[in-house]
Structure formats: C-alpha cells, structure tokens
N, C-alpha and C. Protein backbone atom coordinates (compact mmCIF):
# COMPACT_ATOMS: atom_id res chain seq x y z
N UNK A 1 64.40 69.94 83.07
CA UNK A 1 63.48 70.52 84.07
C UNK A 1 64.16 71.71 84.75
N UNK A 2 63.43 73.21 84.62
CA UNK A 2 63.87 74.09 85.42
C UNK A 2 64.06 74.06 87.06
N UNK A 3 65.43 74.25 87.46
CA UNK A 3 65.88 74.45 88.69
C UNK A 3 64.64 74.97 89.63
N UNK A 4 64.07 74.63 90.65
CA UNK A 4 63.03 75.32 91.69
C UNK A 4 63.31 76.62 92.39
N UNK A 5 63.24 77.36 92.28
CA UNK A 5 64.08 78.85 93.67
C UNK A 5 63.45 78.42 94.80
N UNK A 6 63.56 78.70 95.83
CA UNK A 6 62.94 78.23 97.05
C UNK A 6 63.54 79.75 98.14
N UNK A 7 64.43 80.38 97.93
CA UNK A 7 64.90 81.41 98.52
C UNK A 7 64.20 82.66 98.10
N UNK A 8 64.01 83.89 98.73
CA UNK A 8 63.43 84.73 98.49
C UNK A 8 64.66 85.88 98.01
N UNK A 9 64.44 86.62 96.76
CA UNK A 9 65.70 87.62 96.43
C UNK A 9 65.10 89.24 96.68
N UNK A 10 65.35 89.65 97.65
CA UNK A 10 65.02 91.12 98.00
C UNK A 10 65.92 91.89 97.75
N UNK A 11 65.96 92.62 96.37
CA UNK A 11 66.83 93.69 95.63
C UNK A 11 65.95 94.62 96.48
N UNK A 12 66.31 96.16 96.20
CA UNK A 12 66.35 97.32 96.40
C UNK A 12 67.46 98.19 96.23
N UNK A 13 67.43 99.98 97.13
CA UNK A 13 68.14 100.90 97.30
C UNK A 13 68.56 100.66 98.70
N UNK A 14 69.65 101.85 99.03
CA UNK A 14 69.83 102.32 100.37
C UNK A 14 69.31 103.55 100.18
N UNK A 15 68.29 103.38 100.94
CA UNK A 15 67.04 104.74 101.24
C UNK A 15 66.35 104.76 99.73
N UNK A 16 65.39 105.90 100.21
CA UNK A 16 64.07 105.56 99.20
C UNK A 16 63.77 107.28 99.04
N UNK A 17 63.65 108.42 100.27
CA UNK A 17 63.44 108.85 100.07
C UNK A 17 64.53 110.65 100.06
N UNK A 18 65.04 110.58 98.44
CA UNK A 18 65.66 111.19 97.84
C UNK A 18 65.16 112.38 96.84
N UNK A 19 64.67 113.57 97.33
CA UNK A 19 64.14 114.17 95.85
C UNK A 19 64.69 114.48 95.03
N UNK A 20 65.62 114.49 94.93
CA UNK A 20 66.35 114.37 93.32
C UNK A 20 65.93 113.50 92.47
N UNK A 21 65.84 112.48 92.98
CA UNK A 21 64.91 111.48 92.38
C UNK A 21 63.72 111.60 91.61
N UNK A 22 63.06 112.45 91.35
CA UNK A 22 61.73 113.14 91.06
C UNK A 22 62.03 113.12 89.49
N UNK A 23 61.39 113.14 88.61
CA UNK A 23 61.92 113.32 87.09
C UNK A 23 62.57 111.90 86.76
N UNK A 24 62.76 111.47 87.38
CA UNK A 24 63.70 109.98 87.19
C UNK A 24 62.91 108.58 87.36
N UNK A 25 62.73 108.58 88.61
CA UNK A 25 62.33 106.88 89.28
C UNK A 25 60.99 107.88 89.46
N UNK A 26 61.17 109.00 90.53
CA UNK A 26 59.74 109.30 90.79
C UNK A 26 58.92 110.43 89.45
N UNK A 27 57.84 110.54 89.72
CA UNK A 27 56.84 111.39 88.75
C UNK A 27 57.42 112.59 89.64
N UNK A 28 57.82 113.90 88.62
CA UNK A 28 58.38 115.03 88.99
C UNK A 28 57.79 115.93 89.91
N UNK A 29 56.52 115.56 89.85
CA UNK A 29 55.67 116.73 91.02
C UNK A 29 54.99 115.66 92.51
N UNK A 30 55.71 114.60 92.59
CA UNK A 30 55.44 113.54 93.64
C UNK A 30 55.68 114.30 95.13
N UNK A 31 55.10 114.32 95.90
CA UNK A 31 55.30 114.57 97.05
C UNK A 31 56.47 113.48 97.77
N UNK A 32 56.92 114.24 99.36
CA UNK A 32 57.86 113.09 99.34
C UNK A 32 57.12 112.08 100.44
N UNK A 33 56.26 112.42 100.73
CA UNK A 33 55.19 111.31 101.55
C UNK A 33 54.69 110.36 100.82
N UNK A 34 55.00 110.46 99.02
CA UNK A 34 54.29 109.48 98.80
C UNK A 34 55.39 108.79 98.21
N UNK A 35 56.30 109.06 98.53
CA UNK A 35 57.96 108.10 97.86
C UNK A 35 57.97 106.67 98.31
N UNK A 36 57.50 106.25 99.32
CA UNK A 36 57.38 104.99 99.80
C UNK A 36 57.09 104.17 99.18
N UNK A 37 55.26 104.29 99.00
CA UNK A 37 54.60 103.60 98.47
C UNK A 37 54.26 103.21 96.96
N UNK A 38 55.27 104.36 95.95
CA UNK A 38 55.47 104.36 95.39
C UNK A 38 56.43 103.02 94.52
N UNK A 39 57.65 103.66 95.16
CA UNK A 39 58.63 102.42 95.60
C UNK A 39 58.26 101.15 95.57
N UNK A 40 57.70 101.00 96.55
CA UNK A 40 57.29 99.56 97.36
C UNK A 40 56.62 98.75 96.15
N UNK A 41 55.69 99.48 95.27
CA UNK A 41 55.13 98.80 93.95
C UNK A 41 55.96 98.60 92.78
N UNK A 42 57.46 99.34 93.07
CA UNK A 42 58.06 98.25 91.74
C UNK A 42 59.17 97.93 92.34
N UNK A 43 59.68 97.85 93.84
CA UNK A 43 60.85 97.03 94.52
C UNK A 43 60.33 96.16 95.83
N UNK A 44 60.81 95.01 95.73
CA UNK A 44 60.45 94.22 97.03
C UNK A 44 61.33 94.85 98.44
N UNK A 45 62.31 95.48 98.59
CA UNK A 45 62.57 95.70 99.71
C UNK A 45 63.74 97.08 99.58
N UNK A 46 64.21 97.81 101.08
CA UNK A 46 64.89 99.09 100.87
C UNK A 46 65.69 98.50 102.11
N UNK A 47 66.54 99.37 101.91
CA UNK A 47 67.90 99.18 103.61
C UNK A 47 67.52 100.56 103.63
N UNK A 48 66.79 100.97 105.18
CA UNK A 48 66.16 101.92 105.50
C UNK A 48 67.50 102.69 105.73
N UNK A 49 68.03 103.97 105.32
CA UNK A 49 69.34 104.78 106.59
C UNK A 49 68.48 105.74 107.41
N UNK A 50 67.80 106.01 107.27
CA UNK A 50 67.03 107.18 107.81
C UNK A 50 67.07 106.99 109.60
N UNK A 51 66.96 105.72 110.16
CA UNK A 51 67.29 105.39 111.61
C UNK A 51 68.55 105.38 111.77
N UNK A 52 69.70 105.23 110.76
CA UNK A 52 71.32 105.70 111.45
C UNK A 52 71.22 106.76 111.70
N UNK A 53 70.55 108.17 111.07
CA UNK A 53 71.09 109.14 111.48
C UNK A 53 70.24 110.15 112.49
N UNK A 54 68.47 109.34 113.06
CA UNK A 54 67.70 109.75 113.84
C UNK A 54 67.33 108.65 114.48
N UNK A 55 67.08 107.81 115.38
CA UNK A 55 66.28 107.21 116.16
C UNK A 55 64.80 107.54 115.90
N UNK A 56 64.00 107.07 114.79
CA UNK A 56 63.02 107.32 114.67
C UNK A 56 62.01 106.99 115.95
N UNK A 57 60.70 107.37 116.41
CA UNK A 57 59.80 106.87 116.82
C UNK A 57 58.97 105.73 116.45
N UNK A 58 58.48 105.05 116.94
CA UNK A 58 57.89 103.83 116.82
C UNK A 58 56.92 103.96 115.80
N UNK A 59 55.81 105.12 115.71
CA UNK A 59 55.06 105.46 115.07
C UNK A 59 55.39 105.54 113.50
N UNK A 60 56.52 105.84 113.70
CA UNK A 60 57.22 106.31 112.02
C UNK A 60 57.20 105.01 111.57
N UNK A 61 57.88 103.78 112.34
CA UNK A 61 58.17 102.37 111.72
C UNK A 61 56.97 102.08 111.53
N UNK A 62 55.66 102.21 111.91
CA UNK A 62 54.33 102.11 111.71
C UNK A 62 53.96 102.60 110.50
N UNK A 63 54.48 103.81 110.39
CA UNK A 63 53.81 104.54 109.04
C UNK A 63 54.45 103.87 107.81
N UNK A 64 55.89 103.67 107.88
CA UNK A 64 56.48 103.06 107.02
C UNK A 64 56.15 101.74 106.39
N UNK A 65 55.62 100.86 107.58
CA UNK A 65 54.78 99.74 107.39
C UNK A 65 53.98 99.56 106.56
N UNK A 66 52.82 100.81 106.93
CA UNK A 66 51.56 100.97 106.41
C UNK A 66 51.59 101.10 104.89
N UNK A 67 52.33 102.00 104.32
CA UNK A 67 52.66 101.98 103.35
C UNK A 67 52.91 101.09 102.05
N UNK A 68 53.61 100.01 102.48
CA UNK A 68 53.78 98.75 101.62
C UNK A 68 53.10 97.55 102.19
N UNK A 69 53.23 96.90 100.93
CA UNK A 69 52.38 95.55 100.89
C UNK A 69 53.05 94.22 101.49
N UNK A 70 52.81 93.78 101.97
CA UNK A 70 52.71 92.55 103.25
C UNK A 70 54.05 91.88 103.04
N UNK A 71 54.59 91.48 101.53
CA UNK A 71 55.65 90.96 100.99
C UNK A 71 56.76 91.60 101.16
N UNK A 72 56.94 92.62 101.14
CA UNK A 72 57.73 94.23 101.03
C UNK A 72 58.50 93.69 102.31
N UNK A 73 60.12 93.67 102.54
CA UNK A 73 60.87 93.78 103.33
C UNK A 73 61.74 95.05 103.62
N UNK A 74 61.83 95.65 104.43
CA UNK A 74 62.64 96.32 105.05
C UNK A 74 64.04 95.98 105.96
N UNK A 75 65.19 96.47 105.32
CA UNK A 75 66.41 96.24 105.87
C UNK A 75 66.78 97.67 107.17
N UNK A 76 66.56 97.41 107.93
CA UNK A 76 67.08 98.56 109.10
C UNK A 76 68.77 99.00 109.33
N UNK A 77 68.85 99.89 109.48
CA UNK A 77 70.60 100.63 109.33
C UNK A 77 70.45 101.14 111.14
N UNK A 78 71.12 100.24 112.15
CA UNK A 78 71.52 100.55 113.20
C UNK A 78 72.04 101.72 113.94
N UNK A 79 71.62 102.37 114.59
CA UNK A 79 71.35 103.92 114.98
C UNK A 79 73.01 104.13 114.97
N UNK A 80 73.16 105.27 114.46
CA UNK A 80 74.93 105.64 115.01
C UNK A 80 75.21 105.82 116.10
N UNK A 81 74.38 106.08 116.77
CA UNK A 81 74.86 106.68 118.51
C UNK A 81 75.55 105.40 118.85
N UNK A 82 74.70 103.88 118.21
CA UNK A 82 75.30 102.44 118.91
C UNK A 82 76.56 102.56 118.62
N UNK A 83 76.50 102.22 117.01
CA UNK A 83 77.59 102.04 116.15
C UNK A 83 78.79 102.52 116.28
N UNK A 84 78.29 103.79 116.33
CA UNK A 84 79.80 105.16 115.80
C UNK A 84 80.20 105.76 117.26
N UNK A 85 78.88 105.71 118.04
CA UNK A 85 79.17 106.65 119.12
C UNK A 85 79.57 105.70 120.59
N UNK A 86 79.02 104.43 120.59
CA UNK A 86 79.39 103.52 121.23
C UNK A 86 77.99 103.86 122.65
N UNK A 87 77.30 104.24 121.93
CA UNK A 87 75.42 104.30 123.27
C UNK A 87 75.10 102.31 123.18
N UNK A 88 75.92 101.99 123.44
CA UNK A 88 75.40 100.37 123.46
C UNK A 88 73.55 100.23 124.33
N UNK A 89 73.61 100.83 125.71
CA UNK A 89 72.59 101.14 126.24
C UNK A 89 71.26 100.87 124.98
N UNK A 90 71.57 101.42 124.33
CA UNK A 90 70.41 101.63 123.44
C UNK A 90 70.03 100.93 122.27
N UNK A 91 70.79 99.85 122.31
CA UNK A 91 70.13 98.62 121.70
C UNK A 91 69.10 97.96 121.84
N UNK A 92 68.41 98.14 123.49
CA UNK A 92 67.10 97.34 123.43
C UNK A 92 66.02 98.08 122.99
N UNK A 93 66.17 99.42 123.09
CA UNK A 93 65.86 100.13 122.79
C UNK A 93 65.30 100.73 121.52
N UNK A 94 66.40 100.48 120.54
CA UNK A 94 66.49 99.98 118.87
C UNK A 94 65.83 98.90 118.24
N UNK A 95 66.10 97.41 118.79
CA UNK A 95 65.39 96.63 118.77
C UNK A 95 63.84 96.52 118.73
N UNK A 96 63.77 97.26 119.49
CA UNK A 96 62.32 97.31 120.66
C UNK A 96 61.19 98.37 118.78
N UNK A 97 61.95 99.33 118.82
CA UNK A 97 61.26 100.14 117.80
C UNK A 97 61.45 99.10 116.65
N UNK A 98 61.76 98.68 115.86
CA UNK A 98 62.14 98.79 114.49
C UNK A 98 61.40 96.99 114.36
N UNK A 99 60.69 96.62 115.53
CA UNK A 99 59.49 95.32 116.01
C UNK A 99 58.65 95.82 114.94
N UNK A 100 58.19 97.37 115.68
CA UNK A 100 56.58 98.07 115.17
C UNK A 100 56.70 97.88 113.16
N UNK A 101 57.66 97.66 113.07
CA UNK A 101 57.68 97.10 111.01
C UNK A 101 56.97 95.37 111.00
N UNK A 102 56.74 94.62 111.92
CA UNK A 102 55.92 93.67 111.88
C UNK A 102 56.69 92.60 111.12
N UNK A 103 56.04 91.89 110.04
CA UNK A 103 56.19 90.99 109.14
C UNK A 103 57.30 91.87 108.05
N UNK A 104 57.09 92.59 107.81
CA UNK A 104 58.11 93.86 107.05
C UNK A 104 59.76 93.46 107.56
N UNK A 105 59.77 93.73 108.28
CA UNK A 105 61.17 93.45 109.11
C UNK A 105 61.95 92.59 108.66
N UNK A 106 62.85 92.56 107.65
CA UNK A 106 64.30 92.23 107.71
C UNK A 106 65.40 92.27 108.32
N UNK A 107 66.35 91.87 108.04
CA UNK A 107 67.59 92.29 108.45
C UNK A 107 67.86 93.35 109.22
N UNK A 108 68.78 93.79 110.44
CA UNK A 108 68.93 94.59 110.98
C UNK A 108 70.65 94.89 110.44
N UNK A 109 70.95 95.78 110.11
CA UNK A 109 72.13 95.86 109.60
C UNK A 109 72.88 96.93 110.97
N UNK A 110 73.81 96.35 111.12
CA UNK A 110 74.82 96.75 112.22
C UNK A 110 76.72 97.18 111.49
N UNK A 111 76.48 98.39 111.24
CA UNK A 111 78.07 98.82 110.87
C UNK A 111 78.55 99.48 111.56
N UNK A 112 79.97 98.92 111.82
CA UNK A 112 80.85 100.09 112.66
C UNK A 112 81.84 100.50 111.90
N UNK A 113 82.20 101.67 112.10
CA UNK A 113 83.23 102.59 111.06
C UNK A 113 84.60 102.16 111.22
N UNK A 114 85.16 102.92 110.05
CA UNK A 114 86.67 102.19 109.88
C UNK A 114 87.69 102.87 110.74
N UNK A 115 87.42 103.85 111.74
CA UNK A 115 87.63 104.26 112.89
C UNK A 115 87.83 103.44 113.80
N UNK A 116 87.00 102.36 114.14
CA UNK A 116 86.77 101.41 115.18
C UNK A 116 87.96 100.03 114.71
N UNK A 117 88.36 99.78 115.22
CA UNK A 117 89.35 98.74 115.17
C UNK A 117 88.66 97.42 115.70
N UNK A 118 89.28 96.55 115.57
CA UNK A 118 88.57 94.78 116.52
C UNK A 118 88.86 95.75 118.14
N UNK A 119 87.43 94.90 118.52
CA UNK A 119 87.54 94.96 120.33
C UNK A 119 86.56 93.79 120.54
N UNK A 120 86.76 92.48 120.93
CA UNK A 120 86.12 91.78 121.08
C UNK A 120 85.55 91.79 122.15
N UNK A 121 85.48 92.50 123.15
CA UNK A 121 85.00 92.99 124.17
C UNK A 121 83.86 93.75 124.10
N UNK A 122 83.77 94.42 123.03
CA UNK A 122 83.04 95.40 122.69
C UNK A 122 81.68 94.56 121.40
N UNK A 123 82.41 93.47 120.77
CA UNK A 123 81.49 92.96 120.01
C UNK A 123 80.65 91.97 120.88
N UNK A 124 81.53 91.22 121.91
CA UNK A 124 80.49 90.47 122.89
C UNK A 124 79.67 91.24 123.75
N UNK A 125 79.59 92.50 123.84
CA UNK A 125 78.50 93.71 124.27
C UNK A 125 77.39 93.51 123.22
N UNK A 126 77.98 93.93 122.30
CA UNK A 126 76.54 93.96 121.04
C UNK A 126 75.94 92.41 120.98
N UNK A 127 76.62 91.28 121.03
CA UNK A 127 76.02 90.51 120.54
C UNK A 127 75.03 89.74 121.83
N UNK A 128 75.55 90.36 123.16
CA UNK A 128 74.57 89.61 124.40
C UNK A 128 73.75 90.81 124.56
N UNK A 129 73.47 92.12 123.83
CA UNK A 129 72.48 93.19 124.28
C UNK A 129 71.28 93.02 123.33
N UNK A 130 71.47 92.26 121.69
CA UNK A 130 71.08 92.13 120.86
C UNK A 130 69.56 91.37 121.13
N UNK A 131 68.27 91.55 120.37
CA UNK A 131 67.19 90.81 120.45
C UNK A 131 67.61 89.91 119.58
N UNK A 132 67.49 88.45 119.97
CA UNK A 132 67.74 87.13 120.00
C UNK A 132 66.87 86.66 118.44
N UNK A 133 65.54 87.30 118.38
CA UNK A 133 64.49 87.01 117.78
C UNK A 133 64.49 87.85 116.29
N UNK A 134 65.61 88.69 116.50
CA UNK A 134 65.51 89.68 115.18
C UNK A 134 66.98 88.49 113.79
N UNK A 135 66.95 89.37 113.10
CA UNK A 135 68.16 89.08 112.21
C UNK A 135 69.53 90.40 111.62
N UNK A 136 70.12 89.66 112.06
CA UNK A 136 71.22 90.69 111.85
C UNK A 136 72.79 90.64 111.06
N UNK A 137 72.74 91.01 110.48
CA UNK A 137 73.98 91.63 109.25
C UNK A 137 74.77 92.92 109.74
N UNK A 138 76.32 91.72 109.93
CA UNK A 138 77.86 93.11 110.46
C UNK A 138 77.90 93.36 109.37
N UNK A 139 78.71 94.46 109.19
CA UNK A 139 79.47 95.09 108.36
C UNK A 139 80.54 96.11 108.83
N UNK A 140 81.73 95.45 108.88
CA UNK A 140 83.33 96.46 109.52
C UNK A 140 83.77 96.84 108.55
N UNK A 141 84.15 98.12 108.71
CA UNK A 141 84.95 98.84 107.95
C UNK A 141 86.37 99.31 108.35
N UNK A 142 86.34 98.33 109.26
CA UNK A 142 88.32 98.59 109.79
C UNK A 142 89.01 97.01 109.80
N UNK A 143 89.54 96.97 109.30
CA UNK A 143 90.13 95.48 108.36
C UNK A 143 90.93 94.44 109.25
N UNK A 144 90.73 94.96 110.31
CA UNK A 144 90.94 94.14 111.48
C UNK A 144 90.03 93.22 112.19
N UNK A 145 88.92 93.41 111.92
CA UNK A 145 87.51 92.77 112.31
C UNK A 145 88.04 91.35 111.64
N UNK A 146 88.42 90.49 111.64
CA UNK A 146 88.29 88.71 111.35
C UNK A 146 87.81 88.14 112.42
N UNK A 147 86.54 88.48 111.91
CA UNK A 147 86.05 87.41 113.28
C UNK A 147 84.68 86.45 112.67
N UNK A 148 84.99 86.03 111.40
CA UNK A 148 83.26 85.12 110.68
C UNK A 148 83.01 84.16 111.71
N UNK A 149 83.89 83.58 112.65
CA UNK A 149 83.98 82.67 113.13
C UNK A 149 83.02 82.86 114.46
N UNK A 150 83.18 84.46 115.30
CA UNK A 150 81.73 84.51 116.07
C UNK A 150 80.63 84.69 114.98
N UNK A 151 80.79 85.41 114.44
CA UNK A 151 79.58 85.81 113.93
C UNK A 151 78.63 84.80 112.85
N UNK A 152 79.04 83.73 112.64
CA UNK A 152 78.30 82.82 112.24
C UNK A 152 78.20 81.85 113.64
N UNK A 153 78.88 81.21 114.66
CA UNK A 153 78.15 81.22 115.98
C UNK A 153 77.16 81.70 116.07
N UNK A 154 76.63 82.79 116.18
CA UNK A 154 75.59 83.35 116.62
C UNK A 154 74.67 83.19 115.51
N UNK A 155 74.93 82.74 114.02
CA UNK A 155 74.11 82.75 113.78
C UNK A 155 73.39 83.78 112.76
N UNK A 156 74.63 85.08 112.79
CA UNK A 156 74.39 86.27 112.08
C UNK A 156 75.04 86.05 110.48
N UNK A 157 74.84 87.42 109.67
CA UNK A 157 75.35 87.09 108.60
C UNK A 157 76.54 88.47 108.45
N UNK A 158 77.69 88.23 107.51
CA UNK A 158 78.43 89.09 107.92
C UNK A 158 78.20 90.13 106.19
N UNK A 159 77.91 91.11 106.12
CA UNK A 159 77.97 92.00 104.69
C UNK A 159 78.75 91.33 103.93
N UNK A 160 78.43 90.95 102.72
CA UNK A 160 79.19 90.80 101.11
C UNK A 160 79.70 89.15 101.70
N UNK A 161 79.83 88.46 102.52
CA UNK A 161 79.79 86.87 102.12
C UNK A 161 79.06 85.79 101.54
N UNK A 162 78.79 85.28 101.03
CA UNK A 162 78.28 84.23 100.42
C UNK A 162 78.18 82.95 101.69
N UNK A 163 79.28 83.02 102.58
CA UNK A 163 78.90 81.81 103.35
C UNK A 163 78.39 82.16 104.52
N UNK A 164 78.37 81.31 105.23
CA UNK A 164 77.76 81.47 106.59
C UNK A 164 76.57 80.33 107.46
N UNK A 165 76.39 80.91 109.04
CA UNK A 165 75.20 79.82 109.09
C UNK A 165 73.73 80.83 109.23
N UNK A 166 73.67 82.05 109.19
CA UNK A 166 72.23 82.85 108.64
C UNK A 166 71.35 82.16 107.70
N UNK A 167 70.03 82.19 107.86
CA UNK A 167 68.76 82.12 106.74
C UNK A 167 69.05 83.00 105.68
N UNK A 168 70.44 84.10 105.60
CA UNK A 168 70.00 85.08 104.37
C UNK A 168 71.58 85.32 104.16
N UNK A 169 71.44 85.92 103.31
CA UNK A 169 72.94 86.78 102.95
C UNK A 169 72.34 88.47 102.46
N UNK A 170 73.33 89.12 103.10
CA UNK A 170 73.00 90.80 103.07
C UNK A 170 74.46 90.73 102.16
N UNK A 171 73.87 91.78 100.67
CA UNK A 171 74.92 92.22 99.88
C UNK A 171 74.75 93.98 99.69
N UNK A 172 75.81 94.64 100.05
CA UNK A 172 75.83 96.14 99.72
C UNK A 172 76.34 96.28 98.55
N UNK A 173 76.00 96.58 97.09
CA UNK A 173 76.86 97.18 96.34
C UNK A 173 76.74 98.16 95.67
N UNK A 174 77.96 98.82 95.72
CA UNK A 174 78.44 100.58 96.14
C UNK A 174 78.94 100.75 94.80
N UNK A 175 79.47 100.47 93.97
CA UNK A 175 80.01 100.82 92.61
C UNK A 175 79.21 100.66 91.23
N UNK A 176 78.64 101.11 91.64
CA UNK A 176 77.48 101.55 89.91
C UNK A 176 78.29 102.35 89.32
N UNK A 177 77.91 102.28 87.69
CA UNK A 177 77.01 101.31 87.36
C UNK A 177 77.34 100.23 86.94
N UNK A 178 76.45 98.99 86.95
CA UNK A 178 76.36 98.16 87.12
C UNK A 178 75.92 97.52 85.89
N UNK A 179 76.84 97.04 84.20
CA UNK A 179 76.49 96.58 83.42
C UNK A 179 75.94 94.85 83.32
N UNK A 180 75.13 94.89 82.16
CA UNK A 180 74.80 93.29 82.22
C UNK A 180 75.69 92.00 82.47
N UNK A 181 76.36 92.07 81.56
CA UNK A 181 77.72 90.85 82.16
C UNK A 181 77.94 91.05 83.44
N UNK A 182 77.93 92.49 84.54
CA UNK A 182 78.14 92.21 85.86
C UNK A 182 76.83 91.96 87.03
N UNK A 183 75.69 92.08 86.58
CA UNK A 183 74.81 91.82 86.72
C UNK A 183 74.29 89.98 87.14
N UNK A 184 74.94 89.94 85.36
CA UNK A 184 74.40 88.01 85.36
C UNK A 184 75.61 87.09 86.05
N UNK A 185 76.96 88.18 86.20
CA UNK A 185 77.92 87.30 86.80
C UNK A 185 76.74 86.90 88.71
N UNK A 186 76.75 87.96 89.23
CA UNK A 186 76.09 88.22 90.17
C UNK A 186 74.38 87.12 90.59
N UNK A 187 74.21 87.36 89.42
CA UNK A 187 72.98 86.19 89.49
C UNK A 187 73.43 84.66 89.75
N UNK A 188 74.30 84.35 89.04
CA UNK A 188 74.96 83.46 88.91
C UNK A 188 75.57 82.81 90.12
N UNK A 189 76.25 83.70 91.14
CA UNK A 189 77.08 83.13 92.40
C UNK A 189 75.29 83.43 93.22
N UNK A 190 74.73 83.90 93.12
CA UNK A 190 73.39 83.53 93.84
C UNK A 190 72.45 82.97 93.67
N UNK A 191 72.08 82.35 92.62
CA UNK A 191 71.27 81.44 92.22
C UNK A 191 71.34 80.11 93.27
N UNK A 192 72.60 79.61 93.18
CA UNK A 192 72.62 78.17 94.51
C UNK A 192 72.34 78.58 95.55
N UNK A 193 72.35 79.54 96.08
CA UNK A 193 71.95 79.79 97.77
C UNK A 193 70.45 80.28 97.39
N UNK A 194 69.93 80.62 96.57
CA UNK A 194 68.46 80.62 96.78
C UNK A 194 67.94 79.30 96.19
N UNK A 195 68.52 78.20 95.42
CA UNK A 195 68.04 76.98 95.24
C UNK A 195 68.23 76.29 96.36
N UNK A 196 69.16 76.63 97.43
CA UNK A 196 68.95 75.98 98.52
C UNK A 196 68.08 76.89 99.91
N UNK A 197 67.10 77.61 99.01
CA UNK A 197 66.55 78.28 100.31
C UNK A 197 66.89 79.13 101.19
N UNK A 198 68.15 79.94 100.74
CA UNK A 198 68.30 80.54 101.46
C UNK A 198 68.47 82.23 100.92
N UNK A 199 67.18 83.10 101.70
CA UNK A 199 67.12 84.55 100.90
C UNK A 199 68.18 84.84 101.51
N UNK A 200 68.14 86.18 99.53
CA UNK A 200 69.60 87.06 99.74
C UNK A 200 68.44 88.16 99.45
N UNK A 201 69.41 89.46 100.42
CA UNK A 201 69.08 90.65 100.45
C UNK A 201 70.11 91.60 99.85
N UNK A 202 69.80 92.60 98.74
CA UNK A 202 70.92 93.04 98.05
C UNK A 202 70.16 94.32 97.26
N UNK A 203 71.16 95.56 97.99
CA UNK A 203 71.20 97.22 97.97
C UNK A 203 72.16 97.43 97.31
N UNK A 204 71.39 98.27 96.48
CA UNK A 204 72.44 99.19 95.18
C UNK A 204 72.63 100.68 95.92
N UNK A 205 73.82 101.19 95.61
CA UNK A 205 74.03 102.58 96.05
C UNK A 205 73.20 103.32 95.29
C-alpha cells in the first residue's frame, strides 16, 4: 500500500518577475504584468524578493493575490531596512501589509546578513515585535547565530533544517543545476516530514 502525503510541497523560484526569462519559461513577447499569473499556472508557490528591496504598498500584495489561484502560496522576503538596516520599528508595519496576500500567505522569511553577528538582544526585538499569527523562517548568514534552540521556542522554522517545532520547513537552494540523483536524494530526506504532515517550502535560485 502506497505511503499517504498529508504535507503540502510548495516548490518554486526566488522571484518571478525576471525578463530575461522571456524565450525560456516565459512566451518571448509576454508582458511583465502578466509574469505572475503565468507562473502561478505551472508553480504552486514563489519567495517573493521584490519587498526586501521596496516596501511595497498594500495594494500591490492585493494585486499579487489577485493574480493566482486560491492554492498558490507566497513566501515573503522581509524588508531590508528591518533586516540589514536595523528599522525594527517597522515590523508591524511589514506584517500589517503582506496580511492583504490573504490565504496566499506563507512563510515570512526573515534574513540578516553575514555582516550582522549574534545579538540576542536584538533577536528578542524581532521576535516580541513579530505578528504572533503569521509564520516565519530565519535565515543567518554570520555563523555565529546558534541559536535553533530560541527559534524553535517560538515556534519558527530556521532556513535549510529538517528539524524543528514549525508546521513547515523553508529550504533555499542556491547551487543549480540541480541533476536527477540530486533531486531524488532531496525527495527522499522529505518525503517523512510530509508523511507526517508537515509542509515543506523549497526555492531554487
């Protein structure tokens, strides 16, 4: 008897809308307004960057919405001003927008650069400014960050682990390409966490 899945597997990109892309994934004379929805009909979900490097308006997370179909998840990339620039202020703020994606709404992905060293001072800022109600995925890039130990406390999931106490696991992977044997190895260490229900979310560069 075949194994049951019970977890949901949301592959995608980081970002969607690339025109180079045109001739390739997209039809060559595609507008880039219609890159979305395009998308959205042969991938279940994207890790948006387009809010790291603007604070979109609410309206935009609306439009983006509108676009795909009800199933369609969206992974959000945490504004840099938080991240990089240290505007903590503006987390409820962040939060508050990236709601207007509705049922869409995945993961909120939170990275700080390899600039930033551990400040646990600074992570118990983010994690008591944070909406309670959202989901969220660290990712440090300064090799001093050991800390799984809050961050499954709370409840979050940390980039590229397999364990944790999150509903999901967020995987980034950056080294394409990506042949079959490394592919099915990959299926393979995720198959049990979605037989036990628990979605993985996972972006190709």
């Amino acid at each position: 008897m075949a194994t049951s899945v019970t977890g949901a597997l949301y592959v995608g990109t980081s970002g969607f809308s690339y025109p180079p892309w045109r001739g390739g994934f997209y039809p060559p004379k595609m507008r880039p307004a219609d890159f979305l929805a395009f998308y959205a009909d042969r991938l279940p979900s994207v890790e948006l960057n387009n809010p790291f490097h603007e604070l979109p308006p609410q309206e935009r997370f609306e439009t983006w919405a509108a676009a795909t179909p009800p199933e369609f998840r969206f992974a959000v990339k945490m504004s840099r001003q938080i991240t990089h620039m240290g505007r903590f202020g503006l987390i409820p703020t962040f939060c508050a927008r990236v709601r207007a994606l509705g049922e869409r709404l995945g993961p909120v992905l939170v990275q700080f650069p390899p600039n930033r060293p551990r400040d646990d001072g600074m992570l118990r800022l983010v994690l008591d400014s944070l909406d309670p109600e959202l989901e969220y995925a660290f990712e440090f890039r300064h090799e001093s960050w050991e800390v799984d130990d809050v961050l499954f406390a709370a409840g979050i999931a940390r980039v590229g682990a397999l364990d944790g106490t999150a509903a999901f696991r967020y995987l980034r992977l950056r080294d394409p390409p990506y042949d079959e044997e490394e592919l099915a190895e990959w299926a393979a260490r995720l198959r049990p966490l979605l037989v036990a229900g628990i979605d993985v979310y996972c972006y190709f560069k």
